[in-house]
C-alpha atoms as a PDB file:
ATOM      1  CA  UNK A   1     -82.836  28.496 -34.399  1.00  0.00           C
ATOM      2  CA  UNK A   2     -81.388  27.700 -30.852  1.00  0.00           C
ATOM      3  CA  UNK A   3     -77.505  27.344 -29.928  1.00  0.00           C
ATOM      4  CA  UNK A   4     -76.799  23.982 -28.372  1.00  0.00           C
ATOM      5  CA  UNK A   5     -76.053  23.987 -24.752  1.00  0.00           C
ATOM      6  CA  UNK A   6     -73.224  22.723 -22.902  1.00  0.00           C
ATOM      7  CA  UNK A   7     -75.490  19.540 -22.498  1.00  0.00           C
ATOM      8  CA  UNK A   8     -76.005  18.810 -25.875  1.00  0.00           C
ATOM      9  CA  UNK A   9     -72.442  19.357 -27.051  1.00  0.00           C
ATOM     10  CA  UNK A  10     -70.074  15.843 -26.815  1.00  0.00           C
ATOM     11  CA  UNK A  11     -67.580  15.972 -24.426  1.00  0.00           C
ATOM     12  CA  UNK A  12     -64.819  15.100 -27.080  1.00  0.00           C
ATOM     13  CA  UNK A  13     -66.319  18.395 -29.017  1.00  0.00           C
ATOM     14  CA  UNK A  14     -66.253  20.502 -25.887  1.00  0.00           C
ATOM     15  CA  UNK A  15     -62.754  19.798 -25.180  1.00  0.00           C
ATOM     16  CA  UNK A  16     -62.014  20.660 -29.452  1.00  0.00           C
ATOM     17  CA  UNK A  17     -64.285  24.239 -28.825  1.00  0.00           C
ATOM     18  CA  UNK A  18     -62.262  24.920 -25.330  1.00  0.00           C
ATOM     19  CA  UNK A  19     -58.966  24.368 -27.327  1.00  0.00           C
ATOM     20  CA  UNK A  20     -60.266  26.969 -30.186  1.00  0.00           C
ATOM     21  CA  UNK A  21     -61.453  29.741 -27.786  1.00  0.00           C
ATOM     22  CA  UNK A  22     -58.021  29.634 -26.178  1.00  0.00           C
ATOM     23  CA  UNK A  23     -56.361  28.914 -29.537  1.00  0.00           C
ATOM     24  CA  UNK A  24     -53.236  30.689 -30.703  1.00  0.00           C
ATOM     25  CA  UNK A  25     -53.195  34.833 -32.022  1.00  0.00           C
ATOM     26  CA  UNK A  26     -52.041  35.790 -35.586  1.00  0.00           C
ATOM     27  CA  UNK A  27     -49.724  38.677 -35.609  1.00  0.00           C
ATOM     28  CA  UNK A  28     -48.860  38.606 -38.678  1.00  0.00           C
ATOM     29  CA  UNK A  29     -45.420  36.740 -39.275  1.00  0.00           C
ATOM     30  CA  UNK A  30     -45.881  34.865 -36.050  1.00  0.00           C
ATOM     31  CA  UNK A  31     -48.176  33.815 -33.165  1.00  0.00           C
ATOM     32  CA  UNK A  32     -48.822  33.721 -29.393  1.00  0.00           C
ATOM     33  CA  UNK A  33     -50.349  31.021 -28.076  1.00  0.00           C
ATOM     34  CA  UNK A  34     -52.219  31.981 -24.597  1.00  0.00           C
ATOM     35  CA  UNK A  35     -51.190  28.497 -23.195  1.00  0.00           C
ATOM     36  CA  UNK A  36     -47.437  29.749 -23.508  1.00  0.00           C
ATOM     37  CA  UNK A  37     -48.041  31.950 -20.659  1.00  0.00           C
ATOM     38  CA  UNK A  38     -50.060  29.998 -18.650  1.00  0.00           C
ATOM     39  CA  UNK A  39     -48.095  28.783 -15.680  1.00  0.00           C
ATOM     40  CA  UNK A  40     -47.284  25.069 -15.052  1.00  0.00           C
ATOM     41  CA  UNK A  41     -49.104  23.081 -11.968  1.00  0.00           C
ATOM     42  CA  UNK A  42     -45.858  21.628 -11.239  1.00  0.00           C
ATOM     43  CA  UNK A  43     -44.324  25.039 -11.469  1.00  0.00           C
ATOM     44  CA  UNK A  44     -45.040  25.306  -7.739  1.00  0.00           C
ATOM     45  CA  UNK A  45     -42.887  22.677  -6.970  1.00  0.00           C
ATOM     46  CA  UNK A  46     -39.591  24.119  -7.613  1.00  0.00           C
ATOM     47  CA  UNK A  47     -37.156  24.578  -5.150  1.00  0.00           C
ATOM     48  CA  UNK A  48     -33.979  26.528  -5.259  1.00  0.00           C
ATOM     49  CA  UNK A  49     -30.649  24.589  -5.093  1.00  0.00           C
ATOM     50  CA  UNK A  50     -27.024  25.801  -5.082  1.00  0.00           C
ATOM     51  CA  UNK A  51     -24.493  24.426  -7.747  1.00  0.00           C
ATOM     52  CA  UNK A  52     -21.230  24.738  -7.098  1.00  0.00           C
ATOM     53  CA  UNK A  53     -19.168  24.932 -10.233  1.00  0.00           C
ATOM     54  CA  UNK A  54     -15.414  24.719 -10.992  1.00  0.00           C
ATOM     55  CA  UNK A  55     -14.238  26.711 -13.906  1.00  0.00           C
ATOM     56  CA  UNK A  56     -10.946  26.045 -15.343  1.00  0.00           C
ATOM     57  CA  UNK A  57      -8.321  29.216 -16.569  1.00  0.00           C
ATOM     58  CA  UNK A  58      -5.425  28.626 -18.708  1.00  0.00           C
ATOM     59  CA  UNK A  59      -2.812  30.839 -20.293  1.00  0.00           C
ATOM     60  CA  UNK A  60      -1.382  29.794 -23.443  1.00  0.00           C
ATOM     61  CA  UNK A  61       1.792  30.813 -21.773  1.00  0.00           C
ATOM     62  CA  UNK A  62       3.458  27.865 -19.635  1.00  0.00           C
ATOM     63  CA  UNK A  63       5.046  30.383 -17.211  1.00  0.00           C
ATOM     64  CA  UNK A  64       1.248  31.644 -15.652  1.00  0.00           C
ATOM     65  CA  UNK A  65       0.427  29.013 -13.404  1.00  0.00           C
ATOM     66  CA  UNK A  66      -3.112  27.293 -13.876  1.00  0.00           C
ATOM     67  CA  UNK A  67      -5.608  28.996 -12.483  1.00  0.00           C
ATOM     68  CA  UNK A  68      -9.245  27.590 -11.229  1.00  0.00           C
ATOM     69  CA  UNK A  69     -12.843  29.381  -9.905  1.00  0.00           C
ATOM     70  CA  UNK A  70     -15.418  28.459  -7.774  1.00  0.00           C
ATOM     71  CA  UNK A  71     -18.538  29.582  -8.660  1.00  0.00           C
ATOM     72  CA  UNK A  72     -21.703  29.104  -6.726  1.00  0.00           C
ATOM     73  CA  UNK A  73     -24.597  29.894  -8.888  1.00  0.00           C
ATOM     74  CA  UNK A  74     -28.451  29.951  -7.751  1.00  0.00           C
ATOM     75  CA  UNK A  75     -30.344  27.370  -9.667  1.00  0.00           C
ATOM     76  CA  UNK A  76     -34.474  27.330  -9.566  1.00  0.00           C
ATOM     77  CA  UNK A  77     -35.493  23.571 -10.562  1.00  0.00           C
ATOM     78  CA  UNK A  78     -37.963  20.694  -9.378  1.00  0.00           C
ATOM     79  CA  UNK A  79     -35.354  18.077  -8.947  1.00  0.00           C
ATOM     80  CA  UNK A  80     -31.068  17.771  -7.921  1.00  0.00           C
ATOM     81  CA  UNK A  81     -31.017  16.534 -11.166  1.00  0.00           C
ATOM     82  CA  UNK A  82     -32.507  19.311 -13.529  1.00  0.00           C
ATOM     83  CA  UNK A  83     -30.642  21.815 -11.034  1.00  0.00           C
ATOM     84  CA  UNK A  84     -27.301  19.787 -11.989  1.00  0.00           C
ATOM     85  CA  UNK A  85     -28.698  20.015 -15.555  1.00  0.00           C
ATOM     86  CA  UNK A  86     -29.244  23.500 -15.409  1.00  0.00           C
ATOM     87  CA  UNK A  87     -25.876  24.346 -13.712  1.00  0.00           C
ATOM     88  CA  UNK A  88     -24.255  22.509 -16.402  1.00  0.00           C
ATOM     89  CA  UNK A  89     -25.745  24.334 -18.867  1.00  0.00           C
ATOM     90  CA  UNK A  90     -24.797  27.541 -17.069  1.00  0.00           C
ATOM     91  CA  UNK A  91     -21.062  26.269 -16.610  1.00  0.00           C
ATOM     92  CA  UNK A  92     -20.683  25.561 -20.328  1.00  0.00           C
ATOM     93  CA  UNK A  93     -21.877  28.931 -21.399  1.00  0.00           C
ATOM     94  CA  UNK A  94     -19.157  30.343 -19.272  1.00  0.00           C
ATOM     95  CA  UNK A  95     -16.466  28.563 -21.854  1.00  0.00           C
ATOM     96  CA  UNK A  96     -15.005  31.420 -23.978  1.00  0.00           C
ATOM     97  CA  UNK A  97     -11.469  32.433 -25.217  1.00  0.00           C
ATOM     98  CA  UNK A  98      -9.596  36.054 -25.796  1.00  0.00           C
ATOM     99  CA  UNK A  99      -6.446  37.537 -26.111  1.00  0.00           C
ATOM    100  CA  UNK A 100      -5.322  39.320 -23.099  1.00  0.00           C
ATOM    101  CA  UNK A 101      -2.635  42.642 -23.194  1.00  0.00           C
ATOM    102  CA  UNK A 102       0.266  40.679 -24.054  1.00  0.00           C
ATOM    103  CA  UNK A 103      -1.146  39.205 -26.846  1.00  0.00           C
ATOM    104  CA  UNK A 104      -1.410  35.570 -24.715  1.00  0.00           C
ATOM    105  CA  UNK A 105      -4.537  33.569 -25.396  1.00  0.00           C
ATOM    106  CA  UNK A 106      -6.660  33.041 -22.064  1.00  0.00           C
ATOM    107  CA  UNK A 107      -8.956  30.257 -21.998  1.00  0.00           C
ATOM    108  CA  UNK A 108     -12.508  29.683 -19.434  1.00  0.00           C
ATOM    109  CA  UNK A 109     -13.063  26.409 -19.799  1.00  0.00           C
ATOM    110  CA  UNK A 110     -16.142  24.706 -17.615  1.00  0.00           C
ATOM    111  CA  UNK A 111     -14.842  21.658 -15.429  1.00  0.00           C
ATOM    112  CA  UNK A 112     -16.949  20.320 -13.591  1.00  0.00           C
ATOM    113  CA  UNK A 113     -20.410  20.426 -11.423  1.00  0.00           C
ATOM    114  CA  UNK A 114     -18.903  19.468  -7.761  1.00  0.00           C
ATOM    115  CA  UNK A 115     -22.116  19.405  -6.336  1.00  0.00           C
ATOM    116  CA  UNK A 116     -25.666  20.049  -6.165  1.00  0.00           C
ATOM    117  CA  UNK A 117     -27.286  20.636  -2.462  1.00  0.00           C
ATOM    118  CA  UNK A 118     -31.045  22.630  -2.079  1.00  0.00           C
ATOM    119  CA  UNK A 119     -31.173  25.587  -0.655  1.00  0.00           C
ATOM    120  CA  UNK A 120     -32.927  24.996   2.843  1.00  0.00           C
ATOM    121  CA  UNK A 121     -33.638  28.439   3.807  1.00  0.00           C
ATOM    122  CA  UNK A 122     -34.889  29.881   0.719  1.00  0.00           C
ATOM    123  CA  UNK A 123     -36.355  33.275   2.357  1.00  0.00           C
ATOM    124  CA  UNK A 124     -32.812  34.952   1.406  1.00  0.00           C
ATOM    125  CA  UNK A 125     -32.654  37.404   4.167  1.00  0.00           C
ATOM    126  CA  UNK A 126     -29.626  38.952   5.464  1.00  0.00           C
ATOM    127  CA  UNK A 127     -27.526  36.204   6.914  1.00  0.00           C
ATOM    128  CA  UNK A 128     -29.640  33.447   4.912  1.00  0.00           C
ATOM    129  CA  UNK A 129     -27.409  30.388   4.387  1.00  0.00           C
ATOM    130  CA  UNK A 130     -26.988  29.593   0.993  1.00  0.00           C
ATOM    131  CA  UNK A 131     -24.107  26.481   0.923  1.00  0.00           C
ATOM    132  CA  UNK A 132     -22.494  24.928   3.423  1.00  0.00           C
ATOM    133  CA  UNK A 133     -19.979  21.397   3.519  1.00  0.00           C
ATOM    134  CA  UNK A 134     -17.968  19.413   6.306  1.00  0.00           C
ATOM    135  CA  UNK A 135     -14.690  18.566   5.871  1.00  0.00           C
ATOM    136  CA  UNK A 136     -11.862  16.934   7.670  1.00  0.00           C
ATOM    137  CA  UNK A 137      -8.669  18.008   5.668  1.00  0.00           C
ATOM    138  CA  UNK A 138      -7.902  21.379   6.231  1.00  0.00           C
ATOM    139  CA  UNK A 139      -4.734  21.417   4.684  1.00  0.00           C
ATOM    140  CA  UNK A 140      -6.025  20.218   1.369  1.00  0.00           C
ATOM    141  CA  UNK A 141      -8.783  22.767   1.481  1.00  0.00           C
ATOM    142  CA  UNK A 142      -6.225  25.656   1.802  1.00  0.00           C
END
């Protein structure tokens, strides 16, 4: 008895075999699935972007005055808008509460996303520019 060919096998079946010969692993309580690791086409299209976040600090104490951070955090993404996704993500995973020394209760609490620019030299080499903005109001920078 013969094996069929690739001729004589239906396209529809071919694509069912192809799916079974790269089909998933048992290991026992779990599985791996080759096409986990396989990387994305559009995978190549991400560009890095720059988020720049604004974390809020409070003291539960009304004598500390309120206290804000900057934070510019390097975001890998295909579009502004999964990088502002992502950095939201990031900025809410930054929330978290403790007592400090005193006994006071400190609170990181994420603001805001203030914006979302790509990275246009993405070779990161010393000096590489990662953020930059104009601005007229120097005062109300400082």
């Amino acid at each position: 008895m013969s094996t069929p060919s690739d001729d004589d096998i239906p396209a529809e079946a071919a694509e069912e075999l192809a799916d079974e010969q790269v089909g998933s692993i048992d290991i026992g309580s779990g599985s791996i699935d080759p096409r986990d690791f396989q990387v994305r086409a559009s995978a190549a299209d991400a560009e890095f972007y720059v988020a720049l976040l604004l974390i809020e600090i409070s003291a539960e104490s009304a004598a500390e005055p309120q206290l804000y951070e900057e934070s510019f955090v390097l975001v890998k993404a295909e579009s502004a808008a999964e990088a502002k996704e992502k950095a939201t993500d990031y900025g809410k995973q930054q929330a978290t509460s403790y007592h400090n020394e005193d006994g006071e209760l400190i609170t990181w609490k994420f603001k805001e996303i203030v914006e979302v620019k790509q990275v246009e030299d993405a070779t990161f080499d010393d000096g590489s520019e990662l953020y930059s903005r104009f601005f007229r109001n120097y005062a109300a920078y400082r």
